[in-house]
Protein backbone atom coordinates (compact mmCIF):
# COMPACT_ATOMS: atom_id res chain seq x y z
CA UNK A 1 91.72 107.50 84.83
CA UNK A 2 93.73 108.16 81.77
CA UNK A 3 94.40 112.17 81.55
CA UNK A 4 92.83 112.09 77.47
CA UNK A 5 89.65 111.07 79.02
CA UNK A 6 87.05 113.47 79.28
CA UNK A 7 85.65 114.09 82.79
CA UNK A 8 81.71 113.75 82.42
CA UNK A 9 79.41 112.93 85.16
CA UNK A 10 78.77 109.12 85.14
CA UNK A 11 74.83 109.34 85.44
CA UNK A 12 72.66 107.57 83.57
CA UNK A 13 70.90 110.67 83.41
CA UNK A 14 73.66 112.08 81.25
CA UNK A 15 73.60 111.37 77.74
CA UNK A 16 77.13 110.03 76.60
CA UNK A 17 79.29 111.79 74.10
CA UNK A 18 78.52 109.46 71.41
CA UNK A 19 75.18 109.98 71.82
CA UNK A 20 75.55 113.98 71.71
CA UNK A 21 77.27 113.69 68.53
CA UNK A 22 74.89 111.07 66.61
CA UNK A 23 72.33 113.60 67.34
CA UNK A 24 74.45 116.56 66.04
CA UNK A 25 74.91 114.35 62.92
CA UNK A 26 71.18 113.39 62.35
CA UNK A 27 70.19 116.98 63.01
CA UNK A 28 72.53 118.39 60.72
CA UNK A 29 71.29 115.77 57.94
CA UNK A 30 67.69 116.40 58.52
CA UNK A 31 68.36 120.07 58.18
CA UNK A 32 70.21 120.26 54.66
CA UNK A 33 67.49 117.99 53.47
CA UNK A 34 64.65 120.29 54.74
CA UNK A 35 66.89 123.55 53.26
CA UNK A 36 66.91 120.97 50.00
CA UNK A 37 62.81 120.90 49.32
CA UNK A 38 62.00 123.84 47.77
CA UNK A 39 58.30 123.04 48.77
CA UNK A 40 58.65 122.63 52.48
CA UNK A 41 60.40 125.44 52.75
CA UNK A 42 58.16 127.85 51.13
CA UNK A 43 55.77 126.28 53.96
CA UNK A 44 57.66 126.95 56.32
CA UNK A 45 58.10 130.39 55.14
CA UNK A 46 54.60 131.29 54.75
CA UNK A 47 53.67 129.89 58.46
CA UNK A 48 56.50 132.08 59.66
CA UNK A 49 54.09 134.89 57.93
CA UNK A 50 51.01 133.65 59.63
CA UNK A 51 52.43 134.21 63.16
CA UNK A 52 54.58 137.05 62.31
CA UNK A 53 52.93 139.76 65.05
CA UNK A 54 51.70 137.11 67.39
């Protein structure tokens, strides 16, 4: 094995690498859109509120 490989478990339980970072990258996207609507974020702001002491 070529020493600039990284050493992950070969499972098909493990997600590969690739996969790890697509869902970095659609996780990141979905986040600066959420922080980007004004609207959904008051939501989510006065839900916060609702539970706040729960």
């Amino acid at each position: 094995m070529d020493s600039n490989t990284p050493n992950i478990a070969l499972s098909t339980n493990t997600p590969s690498i690739e996969f790890i970072e697509e869902c970095r990258h659609q996780s990141a996207l979905a986040s600066s859109e959420d922080r980007a609507n004004d609207e959904f974020m008051a939501f989510l702001d006065q839900a916060l509120l609702d539970i706040e002491g729960f």
